[in-house]
PDB file of N, CA and C in Angstrom:
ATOM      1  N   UNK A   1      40.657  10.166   4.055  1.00  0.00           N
ATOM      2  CA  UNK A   1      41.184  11.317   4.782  1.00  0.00           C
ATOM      3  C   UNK A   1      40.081  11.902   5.653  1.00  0.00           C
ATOM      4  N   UNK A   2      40.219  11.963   7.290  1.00  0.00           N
ATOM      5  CA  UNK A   2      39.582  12.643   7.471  1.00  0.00           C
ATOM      6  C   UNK A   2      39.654  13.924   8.140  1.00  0.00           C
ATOM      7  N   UNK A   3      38.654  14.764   7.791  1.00  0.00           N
ATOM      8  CA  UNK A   3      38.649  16.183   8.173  1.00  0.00           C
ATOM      9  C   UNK A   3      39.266  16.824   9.159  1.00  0.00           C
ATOM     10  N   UNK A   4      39.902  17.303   9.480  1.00  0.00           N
ATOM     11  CA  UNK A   4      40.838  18.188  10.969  1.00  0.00           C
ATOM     12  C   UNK A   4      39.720  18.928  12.044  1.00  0.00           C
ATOM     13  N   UNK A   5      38.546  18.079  12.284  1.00  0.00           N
ATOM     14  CA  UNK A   5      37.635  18.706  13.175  1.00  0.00           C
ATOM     15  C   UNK A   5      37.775  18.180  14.434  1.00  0.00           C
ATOM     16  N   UNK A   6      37.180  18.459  15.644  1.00  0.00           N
ATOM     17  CA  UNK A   6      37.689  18.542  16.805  1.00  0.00           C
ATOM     18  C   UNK A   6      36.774  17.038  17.110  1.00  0.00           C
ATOM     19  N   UNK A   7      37.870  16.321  18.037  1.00  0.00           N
ATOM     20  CA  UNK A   7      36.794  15.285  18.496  1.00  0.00           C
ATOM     21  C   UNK A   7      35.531  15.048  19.662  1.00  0.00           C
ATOM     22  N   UNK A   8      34.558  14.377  19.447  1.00  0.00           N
ATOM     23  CA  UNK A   8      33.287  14.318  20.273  1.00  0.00           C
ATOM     24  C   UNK A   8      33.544  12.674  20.604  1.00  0.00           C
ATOM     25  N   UNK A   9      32.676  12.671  21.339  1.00  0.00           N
ATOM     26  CA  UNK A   9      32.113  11.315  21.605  1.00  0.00           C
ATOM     27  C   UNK A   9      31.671  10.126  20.666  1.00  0.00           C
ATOM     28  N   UNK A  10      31.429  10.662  19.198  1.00  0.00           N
ATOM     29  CA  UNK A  10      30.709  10.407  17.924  1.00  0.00           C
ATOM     30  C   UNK A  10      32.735   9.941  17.124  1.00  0.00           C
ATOM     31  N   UNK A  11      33.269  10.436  17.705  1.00  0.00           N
ATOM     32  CA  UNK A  11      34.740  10.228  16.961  1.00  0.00           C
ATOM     33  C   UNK A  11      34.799  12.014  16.175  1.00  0.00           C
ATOM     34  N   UNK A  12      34.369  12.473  15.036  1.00  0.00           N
ATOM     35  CA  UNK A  12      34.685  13.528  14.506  1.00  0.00           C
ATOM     36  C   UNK A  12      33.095  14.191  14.317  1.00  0.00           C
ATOM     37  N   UNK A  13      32.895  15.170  14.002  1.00  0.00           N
ATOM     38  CA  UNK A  13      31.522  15.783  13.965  1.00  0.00           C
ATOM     39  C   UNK A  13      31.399  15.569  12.204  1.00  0.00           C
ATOM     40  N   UNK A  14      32.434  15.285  11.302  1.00  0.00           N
ATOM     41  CA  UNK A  14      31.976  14.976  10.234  1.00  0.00           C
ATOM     42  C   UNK A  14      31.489  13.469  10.161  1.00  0.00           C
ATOM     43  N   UNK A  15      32.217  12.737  10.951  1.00  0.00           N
ATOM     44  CA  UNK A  15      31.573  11.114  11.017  1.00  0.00           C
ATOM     45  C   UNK A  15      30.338  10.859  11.556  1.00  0.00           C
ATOM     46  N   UNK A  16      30.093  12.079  12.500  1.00  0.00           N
ATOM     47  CA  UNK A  16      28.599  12.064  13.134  1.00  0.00           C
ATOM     48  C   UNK A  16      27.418  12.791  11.971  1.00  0.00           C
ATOM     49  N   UNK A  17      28.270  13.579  10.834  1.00  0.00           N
ATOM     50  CA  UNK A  17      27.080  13.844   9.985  1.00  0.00           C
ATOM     51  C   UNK A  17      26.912  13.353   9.325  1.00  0.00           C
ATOM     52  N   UNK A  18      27.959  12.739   8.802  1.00  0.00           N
ATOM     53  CA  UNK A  18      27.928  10.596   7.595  1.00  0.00           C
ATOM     54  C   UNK A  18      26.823  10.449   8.387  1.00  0.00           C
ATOM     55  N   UNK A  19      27.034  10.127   9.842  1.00  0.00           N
ATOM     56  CA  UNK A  19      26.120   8.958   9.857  1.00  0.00           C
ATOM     57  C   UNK A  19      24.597   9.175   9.963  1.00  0.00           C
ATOM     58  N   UNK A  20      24.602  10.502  10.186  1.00  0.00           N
ATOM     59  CA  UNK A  20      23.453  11.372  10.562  1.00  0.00           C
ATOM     60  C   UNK A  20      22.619  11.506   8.915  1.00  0.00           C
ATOM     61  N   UNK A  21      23.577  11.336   8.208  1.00  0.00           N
ATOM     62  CA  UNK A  21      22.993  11.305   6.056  1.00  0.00           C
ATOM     63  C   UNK A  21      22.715  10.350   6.124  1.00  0.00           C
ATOM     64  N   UNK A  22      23.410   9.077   6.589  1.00  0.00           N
ATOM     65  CA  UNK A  22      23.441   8.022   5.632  1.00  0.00           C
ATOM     66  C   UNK A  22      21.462   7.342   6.779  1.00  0.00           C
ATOM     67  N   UNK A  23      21.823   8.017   7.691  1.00  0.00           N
ATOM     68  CA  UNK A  23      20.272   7.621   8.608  1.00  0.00           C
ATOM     69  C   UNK A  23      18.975   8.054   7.866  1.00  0.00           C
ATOM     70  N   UNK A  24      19.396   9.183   7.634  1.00  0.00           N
ATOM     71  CA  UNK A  24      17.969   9.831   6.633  1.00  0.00           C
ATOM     72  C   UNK A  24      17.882   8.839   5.645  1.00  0.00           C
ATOM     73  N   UNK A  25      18.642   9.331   5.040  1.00  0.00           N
ATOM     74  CA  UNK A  25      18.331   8.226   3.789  1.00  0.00           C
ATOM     75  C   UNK A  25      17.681   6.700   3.929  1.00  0.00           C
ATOM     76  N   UNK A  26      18.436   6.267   4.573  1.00  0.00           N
ATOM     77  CA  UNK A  26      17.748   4.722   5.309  1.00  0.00           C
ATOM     78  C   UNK A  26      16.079   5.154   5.726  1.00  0.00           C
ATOM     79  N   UNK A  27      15.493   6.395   6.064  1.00  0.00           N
ATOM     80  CA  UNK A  27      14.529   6.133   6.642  1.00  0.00           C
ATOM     81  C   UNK A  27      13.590   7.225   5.536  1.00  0.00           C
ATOM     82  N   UNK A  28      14.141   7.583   4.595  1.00  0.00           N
ATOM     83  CA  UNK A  28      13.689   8.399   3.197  1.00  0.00           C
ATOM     84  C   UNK A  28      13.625   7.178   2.064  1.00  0.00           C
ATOM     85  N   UNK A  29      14.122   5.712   2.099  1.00  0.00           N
ATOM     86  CA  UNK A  29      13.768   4.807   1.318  1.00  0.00           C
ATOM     87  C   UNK A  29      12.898   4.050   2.072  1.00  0.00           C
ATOM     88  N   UNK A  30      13.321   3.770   3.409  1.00  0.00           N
ATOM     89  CA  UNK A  30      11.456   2.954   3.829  1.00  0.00           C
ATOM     90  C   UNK A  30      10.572   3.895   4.166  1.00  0.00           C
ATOM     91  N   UNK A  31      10.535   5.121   3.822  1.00  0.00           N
ATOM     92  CA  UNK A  31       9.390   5.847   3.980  1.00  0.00           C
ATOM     93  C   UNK A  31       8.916   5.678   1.913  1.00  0.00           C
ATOM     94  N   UNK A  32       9.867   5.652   0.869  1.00  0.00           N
ATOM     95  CA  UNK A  32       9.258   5.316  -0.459  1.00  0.00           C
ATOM     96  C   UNK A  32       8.741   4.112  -0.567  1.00  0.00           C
ATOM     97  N   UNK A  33       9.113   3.020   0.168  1.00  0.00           N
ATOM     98  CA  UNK A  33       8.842   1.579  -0.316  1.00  0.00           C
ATOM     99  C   UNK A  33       7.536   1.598   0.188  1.00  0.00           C
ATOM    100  N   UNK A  34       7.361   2.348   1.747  1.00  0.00           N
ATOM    101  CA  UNK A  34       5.891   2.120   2.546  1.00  0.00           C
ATOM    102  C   UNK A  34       5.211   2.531   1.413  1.00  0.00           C
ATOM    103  N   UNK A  35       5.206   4.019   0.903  1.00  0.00           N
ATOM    104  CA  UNK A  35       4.321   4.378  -0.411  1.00  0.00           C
ATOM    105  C   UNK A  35       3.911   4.159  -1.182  1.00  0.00           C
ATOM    106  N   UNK A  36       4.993   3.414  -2.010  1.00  0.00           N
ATOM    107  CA  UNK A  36       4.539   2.299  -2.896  1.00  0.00           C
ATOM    108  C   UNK A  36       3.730   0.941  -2.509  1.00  0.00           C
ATOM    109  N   UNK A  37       3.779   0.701  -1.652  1.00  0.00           N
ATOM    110  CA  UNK A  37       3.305  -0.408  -1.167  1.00  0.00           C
ATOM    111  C   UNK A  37       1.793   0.265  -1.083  1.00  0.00           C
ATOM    112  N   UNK A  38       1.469   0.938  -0.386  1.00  0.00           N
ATOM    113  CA  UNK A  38       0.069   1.731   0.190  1.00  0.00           C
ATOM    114  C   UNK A  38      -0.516   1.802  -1.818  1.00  0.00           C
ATOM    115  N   UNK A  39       0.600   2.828  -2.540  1.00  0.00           N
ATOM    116  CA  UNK A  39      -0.234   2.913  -3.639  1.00  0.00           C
ATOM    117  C   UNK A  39      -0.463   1.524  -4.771  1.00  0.00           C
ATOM    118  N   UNK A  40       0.367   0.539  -4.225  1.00  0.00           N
ATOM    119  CA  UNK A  40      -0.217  -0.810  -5.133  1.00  0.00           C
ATOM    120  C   UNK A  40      -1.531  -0.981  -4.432  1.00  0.00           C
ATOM    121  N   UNK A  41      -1.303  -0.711  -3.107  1.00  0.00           N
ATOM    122  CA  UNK A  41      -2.910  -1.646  -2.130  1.00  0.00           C
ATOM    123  C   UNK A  41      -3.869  -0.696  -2.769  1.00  0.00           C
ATOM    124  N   UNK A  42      -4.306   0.471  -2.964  1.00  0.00           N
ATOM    125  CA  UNK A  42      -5.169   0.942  -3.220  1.00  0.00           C
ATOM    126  C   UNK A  42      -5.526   0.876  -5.118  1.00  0.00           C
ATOM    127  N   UNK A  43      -4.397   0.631  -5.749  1.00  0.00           N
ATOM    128  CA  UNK A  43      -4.837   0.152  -7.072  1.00  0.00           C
ATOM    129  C   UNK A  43      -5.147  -0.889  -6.871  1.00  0.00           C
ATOM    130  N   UNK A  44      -4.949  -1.796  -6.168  1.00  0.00           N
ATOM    131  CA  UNK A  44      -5.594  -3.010  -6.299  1.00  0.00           C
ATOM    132  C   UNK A  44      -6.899  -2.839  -5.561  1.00  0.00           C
ATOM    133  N   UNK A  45      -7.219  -2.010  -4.484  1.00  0.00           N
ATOM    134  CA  UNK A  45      -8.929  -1.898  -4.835  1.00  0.00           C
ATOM    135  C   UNK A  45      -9.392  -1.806  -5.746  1.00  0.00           C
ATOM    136  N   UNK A  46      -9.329  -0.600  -6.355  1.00  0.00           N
ATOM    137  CA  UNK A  46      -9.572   0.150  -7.591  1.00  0.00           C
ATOM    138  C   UNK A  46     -10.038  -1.110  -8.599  1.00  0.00           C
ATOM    139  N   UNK A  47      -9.218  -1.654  -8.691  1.00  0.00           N
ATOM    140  CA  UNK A  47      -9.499  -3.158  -9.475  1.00  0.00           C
ATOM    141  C   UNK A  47     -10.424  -3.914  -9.119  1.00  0.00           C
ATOM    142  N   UNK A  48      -9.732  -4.258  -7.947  1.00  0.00           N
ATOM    143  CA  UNK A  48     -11.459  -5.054  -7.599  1.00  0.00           C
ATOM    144  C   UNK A  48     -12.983  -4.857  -7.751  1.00  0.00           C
ATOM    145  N   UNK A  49     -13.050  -3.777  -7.077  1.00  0.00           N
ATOM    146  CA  UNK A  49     -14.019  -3.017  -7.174  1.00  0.00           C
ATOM    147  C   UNK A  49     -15.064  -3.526  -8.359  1.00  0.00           C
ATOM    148  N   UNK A  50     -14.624  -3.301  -9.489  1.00  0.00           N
ATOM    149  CA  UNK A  50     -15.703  -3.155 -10.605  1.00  0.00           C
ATOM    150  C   UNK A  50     -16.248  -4.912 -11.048  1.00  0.00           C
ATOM    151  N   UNK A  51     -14.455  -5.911 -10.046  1.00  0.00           N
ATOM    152  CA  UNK A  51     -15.041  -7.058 -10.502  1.00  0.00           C
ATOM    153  C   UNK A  51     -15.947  -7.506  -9.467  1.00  0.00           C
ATOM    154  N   UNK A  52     -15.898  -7.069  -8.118  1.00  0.00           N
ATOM    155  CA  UNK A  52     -16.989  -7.391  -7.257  1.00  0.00           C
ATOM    156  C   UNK A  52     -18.136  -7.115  -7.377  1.00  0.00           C
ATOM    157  N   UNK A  53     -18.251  -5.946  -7.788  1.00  0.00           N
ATOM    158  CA  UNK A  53     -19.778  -5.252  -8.183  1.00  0.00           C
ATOM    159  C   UNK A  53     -20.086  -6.155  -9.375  1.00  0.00           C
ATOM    160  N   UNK A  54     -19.672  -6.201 -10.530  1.00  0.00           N
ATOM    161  CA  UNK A  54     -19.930  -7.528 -11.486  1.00  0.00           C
ATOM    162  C   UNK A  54     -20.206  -8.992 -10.773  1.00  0.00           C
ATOM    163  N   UNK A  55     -20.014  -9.457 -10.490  1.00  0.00           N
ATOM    164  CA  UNK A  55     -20.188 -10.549  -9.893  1.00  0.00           C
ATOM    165  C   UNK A  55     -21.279 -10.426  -8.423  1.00  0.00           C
ATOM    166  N   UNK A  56     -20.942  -9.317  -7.808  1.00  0.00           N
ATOM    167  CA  UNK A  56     -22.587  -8.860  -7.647  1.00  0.00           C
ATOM    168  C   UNK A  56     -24.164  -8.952  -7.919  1.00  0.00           C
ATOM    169  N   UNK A  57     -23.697  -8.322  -9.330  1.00  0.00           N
ATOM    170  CA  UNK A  57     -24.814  -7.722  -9.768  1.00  0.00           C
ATOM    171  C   UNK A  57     -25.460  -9.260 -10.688  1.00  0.00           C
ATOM    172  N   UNK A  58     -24.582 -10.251 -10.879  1.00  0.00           N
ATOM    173  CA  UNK A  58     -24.635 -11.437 -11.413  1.00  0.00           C
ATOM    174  C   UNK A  58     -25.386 -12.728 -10.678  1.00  0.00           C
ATOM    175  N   UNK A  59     -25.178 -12.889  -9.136  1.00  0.00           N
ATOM    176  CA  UNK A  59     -25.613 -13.258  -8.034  1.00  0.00           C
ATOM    177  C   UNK A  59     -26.708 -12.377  -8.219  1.00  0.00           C
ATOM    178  N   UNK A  60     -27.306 -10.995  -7.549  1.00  0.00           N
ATOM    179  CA  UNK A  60     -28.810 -10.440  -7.912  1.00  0.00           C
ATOM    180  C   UNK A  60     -29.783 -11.194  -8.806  1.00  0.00           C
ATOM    181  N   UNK A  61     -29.017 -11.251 -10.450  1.00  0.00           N
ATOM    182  CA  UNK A  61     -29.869 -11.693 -11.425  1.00  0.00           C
ATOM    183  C   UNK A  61     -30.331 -12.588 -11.133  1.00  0.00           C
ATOM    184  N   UNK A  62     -29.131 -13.589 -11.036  1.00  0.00           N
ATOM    185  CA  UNK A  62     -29.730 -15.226 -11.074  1.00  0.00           C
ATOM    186  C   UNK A  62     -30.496 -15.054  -9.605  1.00  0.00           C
ATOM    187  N   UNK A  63     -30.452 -14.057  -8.642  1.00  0.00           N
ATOM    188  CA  UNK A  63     -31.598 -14.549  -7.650  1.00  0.00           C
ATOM    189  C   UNK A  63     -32.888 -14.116  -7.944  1.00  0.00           C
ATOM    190  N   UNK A  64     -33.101 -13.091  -8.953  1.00  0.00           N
ATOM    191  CA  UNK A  64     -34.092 -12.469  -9.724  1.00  0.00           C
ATOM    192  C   UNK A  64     -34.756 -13.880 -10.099  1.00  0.00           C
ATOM    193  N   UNK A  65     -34.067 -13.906 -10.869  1.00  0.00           N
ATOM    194  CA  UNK A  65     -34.484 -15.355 -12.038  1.00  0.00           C
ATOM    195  C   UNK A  65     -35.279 -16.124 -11.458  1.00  0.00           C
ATOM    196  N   UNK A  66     -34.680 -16.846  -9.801  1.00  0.00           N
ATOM    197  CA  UNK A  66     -34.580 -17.956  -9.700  1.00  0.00           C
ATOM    198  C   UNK A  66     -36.054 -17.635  -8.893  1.00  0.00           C
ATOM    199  N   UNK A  67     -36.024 -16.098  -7.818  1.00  0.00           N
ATOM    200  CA  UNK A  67     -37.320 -15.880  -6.778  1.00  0.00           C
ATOM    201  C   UNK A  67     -38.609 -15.998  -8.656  1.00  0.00           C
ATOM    202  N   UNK A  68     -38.466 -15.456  -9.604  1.00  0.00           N
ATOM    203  CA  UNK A  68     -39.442 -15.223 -10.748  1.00  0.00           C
ATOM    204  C   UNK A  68     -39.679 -16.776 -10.889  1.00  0.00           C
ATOM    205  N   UNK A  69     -38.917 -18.060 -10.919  1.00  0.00           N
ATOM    206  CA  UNK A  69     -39.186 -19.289 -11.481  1.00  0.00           C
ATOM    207  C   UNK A  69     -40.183 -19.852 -10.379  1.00  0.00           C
ATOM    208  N   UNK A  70     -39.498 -19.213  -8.727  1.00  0.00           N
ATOM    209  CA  UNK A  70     -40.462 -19.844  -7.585  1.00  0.00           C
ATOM    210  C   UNK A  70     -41.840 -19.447  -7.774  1.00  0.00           C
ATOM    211  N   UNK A  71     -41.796 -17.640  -8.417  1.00  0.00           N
ATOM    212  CA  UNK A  71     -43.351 -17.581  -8.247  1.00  0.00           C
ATOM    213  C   UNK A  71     -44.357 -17.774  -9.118  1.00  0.00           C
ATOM    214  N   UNK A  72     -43.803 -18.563 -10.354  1.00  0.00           N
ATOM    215  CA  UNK A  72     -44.771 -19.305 -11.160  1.00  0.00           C
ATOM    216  C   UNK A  72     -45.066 -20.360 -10.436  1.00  0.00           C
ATOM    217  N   UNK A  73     -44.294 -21.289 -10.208  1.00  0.00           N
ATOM    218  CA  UNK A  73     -44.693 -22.420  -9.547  1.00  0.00           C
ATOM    219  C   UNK A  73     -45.884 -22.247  -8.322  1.00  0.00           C
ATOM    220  N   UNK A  74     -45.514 -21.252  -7.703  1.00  0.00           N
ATOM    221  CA  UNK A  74     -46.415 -20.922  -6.824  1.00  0.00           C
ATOM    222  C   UNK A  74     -47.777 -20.684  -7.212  1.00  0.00           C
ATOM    223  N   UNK A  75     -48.012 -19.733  -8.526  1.00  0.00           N
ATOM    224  CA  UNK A  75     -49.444 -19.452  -9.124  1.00  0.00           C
ATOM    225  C   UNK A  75     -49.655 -20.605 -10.207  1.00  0.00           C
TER     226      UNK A  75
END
């Protein structure tokens, strides 16, 4: 049934506010999905993070190690 409102160009001014809801909404769920998306990318820094610096700091050692083995050889 629809409403007894006067017609526009749109067909009824209630069909123009359907469509005018149903638009938000469409652009109020890809504005949540973008969000979520942004807040997985930044937990997944978060993650990384501590394994890069580990593996870092792992590469350092063994170059520790390896410049300490050159400079015996050297003396």
């Amino acid at each position: 049934m629809v409403p007894p409102f006067s017609k526009t160009k749109f067909g009824t001014i209630y069909e123009f506010f359907v469509t005018l809801h149903n638009v938000v909404h469409f652009f109020s769920i890809v504005n949540l999905i973008i969000r979520i998306l942004s807040l997985l990318k930044l937990m997944l820094r978060f993650v990384q993070i501590p394994y890069l610096l580990d593996l870092y700091q792992d590469i350092i050692q063994k170059e520790f190690i390896l410049n300490a083995e050159a400079n015996k050889t050297i003396v």
